[in-house]
PDB file of N, CA and C in Angstrom:
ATOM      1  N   UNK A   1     -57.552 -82.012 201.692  1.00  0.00           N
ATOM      2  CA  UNK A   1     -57.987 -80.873 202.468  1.00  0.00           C
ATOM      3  C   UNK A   1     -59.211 -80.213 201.855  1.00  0.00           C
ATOM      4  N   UNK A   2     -59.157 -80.501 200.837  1.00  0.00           N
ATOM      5  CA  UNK A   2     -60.243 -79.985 199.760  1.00  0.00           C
ATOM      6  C   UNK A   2     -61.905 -79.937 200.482  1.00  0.00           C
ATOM      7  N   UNK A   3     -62.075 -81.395 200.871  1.00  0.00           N
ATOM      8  CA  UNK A   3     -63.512 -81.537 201.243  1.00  0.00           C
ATOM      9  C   UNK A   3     -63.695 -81.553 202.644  1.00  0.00           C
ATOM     10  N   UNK A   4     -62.632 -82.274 203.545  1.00  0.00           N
ATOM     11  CA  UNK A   4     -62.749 -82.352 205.230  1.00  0.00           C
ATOM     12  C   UNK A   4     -61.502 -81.124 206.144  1.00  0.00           C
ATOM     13  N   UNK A   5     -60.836 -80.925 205.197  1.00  0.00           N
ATOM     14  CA  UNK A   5     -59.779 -79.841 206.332  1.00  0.00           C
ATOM     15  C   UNK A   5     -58.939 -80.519 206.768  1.00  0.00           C
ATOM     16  N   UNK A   6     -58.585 -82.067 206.262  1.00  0.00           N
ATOM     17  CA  UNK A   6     -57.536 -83.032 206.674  1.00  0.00           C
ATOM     18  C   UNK A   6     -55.829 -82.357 205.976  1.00  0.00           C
ATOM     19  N   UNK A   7     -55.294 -82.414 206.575  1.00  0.00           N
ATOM     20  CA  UNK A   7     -54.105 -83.133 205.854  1.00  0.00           C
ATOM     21  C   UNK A   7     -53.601 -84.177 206.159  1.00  0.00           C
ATOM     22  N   UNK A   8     -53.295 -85.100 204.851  1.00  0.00           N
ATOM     23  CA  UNK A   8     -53.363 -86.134 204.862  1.00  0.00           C
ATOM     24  C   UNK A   8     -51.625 -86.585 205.194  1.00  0.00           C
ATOM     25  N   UNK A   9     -50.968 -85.589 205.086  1.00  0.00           N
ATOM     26  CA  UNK A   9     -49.792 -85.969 205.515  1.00  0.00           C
ATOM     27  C   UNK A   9     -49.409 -85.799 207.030  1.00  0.00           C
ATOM     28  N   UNK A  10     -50.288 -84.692 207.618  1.00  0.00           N
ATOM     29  CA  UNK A  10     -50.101 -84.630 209.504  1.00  0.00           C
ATOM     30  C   UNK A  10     -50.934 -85.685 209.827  1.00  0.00           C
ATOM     31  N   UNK A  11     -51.714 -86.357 208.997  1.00  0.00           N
ATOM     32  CA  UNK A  11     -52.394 -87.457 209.674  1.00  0.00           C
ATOM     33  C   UNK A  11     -51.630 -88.696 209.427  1.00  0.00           C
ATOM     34  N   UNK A  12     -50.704 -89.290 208.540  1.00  0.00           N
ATOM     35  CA  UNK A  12     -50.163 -89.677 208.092  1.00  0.00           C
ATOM     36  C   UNK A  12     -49.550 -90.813 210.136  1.00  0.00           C
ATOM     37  N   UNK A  13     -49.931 -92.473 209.977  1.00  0.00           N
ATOM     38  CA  UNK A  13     -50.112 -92.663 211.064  1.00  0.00           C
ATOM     39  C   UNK A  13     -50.672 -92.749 212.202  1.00  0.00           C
ATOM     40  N   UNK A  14     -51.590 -92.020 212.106  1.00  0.00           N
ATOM     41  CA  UNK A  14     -52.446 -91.446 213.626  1.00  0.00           C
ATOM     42  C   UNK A  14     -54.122 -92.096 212.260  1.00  0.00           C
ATOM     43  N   UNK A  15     -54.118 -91.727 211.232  1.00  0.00           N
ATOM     44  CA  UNK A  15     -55.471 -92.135 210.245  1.00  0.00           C
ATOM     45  C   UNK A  15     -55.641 -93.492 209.904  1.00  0.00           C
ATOM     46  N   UNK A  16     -56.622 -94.315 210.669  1.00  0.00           N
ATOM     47  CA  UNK A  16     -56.605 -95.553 210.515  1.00  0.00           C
ATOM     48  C   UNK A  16     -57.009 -95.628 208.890  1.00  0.00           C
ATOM     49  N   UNK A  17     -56.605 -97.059 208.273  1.00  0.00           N
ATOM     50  CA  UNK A  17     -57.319 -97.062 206.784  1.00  0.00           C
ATOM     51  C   UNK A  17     -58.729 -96.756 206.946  1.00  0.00           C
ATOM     52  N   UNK A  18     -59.636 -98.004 207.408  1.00  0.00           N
ATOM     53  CA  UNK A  18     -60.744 -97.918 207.529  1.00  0.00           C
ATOM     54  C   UNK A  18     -61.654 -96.602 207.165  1.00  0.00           C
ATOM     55  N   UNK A  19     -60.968 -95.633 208.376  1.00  0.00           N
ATOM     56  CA  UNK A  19     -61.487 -94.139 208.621  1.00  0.00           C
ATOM     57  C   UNK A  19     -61.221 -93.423 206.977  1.00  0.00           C
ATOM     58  N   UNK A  20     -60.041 -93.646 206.707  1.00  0.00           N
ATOM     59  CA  UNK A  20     -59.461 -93.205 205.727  1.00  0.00           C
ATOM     60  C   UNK A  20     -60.494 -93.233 204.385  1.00  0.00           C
ATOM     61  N   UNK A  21     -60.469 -94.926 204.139  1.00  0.00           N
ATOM     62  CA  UNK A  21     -61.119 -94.866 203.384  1.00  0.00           C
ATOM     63  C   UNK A  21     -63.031 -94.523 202.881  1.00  0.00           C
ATOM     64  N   UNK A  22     -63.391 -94.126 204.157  1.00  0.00           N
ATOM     65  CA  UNK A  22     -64.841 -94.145 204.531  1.00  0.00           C
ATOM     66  C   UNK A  22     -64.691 -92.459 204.257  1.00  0.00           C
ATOM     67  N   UNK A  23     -63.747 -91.789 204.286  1.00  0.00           N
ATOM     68  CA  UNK A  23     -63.587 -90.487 203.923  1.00  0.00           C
ATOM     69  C   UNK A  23     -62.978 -90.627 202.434  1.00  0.00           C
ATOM     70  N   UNK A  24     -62.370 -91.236 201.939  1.00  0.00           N
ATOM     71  CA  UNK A  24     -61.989 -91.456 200.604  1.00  0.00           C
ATOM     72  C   UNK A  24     -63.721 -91.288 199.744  1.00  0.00           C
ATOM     73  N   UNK A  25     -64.126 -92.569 200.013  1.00  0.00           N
ATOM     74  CA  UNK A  25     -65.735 -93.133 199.432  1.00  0.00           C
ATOM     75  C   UNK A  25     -66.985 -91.907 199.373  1.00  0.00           C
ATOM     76  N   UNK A  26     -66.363 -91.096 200.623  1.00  0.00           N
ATOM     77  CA  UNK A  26     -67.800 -90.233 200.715  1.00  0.00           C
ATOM     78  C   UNK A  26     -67.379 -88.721 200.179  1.00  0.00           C
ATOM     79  N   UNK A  27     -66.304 -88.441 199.275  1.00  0.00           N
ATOM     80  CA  UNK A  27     -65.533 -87.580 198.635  1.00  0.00           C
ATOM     81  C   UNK A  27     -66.646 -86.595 198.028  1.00  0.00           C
ATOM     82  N   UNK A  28     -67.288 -85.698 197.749  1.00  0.00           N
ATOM     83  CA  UNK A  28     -68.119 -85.098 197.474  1.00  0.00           C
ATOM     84  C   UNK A  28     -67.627 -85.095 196.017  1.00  0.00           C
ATOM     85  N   UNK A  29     -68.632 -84.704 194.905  1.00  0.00           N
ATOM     86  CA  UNK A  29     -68.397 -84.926 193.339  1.00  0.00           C
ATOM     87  C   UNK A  29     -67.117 -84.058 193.124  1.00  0.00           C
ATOM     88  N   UNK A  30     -67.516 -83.053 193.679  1.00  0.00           N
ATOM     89  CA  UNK A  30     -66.526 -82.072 192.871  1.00  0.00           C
ATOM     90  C   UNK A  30     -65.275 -81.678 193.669  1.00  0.00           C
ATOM     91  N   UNK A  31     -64.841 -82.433 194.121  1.00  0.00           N
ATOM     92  CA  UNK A  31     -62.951 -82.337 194.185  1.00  0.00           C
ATOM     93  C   UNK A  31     -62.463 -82.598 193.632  1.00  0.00           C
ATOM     94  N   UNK A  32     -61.227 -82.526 193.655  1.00  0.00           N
ATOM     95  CA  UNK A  32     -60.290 -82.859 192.065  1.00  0.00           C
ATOM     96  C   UNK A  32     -60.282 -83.920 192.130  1.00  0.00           C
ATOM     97  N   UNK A  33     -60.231 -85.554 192.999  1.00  0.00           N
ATOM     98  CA  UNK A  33     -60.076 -86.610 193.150  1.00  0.00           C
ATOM     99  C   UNK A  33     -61.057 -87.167 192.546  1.00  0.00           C
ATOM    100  N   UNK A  34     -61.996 -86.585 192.858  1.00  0.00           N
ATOM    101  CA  UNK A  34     -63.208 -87.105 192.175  1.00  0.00           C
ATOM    102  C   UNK A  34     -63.621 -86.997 190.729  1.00  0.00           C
ATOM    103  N   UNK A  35     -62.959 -85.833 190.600  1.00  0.00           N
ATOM    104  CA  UNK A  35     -63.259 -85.263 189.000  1.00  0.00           C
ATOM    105  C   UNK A  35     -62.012 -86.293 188.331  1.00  0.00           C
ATOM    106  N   UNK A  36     -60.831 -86.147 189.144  1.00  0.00           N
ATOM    107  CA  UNK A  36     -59.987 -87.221 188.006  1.00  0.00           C
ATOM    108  C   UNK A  36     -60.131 -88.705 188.046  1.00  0.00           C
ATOM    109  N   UNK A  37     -60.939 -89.610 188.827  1.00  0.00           N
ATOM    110  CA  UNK A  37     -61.697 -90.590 189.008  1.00  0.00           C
ATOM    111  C   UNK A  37     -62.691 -90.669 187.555  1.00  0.00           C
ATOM    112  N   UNK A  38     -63.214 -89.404 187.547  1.00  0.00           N
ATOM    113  CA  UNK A  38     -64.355 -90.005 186.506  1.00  0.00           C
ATOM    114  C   UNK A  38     -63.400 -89.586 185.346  1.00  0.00           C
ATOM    115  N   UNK A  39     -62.645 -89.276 185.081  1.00  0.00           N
ATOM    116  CA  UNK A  39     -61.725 -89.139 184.466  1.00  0.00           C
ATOM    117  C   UNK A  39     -61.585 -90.113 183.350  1.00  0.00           C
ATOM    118  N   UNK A  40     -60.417 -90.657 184.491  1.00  0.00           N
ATOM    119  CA  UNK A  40     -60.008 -92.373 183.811  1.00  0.00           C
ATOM    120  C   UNK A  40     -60.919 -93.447 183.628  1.00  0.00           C
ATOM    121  N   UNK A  41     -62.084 -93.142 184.348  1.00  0.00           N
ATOM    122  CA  UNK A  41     -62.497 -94.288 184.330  1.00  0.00           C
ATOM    123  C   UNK A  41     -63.728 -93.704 183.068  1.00  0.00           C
ATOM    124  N   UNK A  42     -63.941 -92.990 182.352  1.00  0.00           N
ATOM    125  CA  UNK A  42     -64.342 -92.809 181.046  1.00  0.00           C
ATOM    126  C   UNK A  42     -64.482 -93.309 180.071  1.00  0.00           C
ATOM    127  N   UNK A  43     -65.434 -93.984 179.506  1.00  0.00           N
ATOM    128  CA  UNK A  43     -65.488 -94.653 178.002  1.00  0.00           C
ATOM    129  C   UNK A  43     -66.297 -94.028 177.197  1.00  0.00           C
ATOM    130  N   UNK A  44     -66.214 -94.581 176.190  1.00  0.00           N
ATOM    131  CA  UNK A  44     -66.902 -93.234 175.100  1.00  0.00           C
ATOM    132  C   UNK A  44     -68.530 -93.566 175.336  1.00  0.00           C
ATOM    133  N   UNK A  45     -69.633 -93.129 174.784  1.00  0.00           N
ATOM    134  CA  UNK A  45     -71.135 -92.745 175.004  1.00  0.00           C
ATOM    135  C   UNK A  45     -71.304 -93.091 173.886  1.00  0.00           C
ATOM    136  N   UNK A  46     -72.407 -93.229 173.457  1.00  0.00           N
ATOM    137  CA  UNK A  46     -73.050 -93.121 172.206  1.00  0.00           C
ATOM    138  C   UNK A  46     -73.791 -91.859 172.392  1.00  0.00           C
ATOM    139  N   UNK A  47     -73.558 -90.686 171.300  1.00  0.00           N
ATOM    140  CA  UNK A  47     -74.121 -89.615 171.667  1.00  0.00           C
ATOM    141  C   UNK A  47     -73.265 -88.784 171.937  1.00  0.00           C
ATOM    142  N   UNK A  48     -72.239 -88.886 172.795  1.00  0.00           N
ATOM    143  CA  UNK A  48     -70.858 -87.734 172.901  1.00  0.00           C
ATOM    144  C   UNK A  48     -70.047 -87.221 171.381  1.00  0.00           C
ATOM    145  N   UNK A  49     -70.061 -86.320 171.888  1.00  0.00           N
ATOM    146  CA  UNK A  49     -69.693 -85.283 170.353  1.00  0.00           C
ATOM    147  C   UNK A  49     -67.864 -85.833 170.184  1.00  0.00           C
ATOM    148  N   UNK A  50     -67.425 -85.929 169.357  1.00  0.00           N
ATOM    149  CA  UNK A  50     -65.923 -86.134 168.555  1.00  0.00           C
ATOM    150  C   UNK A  50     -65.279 -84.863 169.745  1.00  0.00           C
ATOM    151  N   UNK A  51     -65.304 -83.967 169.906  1.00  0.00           N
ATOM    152  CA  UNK A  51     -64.927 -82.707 170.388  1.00  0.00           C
ATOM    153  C   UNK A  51     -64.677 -83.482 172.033  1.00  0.00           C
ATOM    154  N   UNK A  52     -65.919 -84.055 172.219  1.00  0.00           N
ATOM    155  CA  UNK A  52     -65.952 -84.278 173.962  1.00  0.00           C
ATOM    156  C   UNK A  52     -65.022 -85.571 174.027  1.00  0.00           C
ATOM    157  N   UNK A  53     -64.871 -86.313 173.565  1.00  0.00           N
ATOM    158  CA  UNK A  53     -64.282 -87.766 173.033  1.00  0.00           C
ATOM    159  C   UNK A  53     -62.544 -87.296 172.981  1.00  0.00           C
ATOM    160  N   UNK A  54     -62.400 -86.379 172.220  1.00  0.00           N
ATOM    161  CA  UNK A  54     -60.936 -86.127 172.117  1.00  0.00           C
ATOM    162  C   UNK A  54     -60.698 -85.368 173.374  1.00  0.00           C
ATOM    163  N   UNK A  55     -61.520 -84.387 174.088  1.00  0.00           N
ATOM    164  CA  UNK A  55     -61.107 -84.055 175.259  1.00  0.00           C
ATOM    165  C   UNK A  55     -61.120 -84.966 176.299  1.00  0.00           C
ATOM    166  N   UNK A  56     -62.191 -85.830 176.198  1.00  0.00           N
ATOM    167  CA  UNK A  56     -61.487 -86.726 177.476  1.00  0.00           C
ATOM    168  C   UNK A  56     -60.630 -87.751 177.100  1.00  0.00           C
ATOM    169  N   UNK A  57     -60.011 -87.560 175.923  1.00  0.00           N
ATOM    170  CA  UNK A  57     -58.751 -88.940 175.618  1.00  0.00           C
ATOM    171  C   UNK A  57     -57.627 -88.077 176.072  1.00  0.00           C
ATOM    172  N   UNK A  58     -57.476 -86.716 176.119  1.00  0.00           N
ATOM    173  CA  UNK A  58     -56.780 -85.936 176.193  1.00  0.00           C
ATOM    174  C   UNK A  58     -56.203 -85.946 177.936  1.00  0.00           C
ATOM    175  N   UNK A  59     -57.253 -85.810 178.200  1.00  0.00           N
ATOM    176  CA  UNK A  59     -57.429 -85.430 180.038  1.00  0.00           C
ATOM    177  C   UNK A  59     -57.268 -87.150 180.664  1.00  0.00           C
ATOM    178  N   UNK A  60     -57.718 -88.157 179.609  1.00  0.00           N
ATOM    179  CA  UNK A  60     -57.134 -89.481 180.521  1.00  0.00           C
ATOM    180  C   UNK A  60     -55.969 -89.594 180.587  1.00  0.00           C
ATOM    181  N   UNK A  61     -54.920 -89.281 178.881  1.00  0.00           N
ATOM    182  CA  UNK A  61     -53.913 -89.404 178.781  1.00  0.00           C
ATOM    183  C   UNK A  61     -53.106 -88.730 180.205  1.00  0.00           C
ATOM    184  N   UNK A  62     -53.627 -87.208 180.255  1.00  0.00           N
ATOM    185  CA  UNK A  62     -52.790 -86.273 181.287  1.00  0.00           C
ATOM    186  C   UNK A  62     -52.724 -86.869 182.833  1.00  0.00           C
ATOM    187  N   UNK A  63     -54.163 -87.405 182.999  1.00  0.00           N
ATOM    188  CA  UNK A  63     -54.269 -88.053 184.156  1.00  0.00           C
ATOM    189  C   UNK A  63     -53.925 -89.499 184.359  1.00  0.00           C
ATOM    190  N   UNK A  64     -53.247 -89.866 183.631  1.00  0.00           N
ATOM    191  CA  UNK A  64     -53.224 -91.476 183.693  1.00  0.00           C
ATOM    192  C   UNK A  64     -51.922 -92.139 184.344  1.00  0.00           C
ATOM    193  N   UNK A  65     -52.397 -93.169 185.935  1.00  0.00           N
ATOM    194  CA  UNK A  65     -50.950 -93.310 186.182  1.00  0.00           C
ATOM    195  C   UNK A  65     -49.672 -93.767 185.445  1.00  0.00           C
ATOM    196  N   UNK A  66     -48.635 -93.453 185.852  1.00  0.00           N
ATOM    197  CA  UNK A  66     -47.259 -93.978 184.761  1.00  0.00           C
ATOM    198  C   UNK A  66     -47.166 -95.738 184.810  1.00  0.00           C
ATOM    199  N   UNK A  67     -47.492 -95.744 183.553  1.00  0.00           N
ATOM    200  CA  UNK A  67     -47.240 -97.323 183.129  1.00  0.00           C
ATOM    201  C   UNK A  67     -46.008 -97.875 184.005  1.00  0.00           C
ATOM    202  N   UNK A  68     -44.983 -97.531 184.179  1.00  0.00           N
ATOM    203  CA  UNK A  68     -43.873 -98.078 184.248  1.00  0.00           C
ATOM    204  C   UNK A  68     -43.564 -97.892 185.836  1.00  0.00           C
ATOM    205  N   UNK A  69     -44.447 -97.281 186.664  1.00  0.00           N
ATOM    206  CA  UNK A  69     -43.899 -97.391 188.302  1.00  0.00           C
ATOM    207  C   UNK A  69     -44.345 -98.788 188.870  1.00  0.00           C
ATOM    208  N   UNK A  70     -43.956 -98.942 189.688  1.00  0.00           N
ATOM    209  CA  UNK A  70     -44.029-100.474 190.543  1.00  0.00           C
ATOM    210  C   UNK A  70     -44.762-100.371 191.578  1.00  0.00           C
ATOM    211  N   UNK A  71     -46.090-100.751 191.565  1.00  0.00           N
ATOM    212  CA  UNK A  71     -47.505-100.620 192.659  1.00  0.00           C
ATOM    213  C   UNK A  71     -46.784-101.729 193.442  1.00  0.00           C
TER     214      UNK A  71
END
């Protein structure tokens, strides 16, 4: 709801993937989806400070799906 005013659960059925995902892709930077995207997908820099390094090991850990559910 963040970026289009969807909910994704009254759409739930009636939202083809396609559509879905063409609204997924065009997510503007700063929603939370997006922010926890760059999240995980984070590797360290050359140049990032020890400080920034432990915060985002911190914030992958928090954000990171559970090893143990069944995709």
């Amino acid at each position: 709801m963040q970026a289009y005013g969807l909910d994704l659960i009254d759409a739930q059925n009636t939202l083809h993937w396609k559509k879905f995902n063409a609204l997924l892709n065009g997510l503007p930077s700063d929603t939370k989806f997006a922010e926890v995207l760059k999240i995980r997908s984070y590797k360290p820099q050359k140049g990032d400070s020890k400080k920034y390094k432990e915060g985002m090991k911190r914030l992958k850990k928090e954000y990171a799906l559970p090893k143990d559910f069944d995709y």
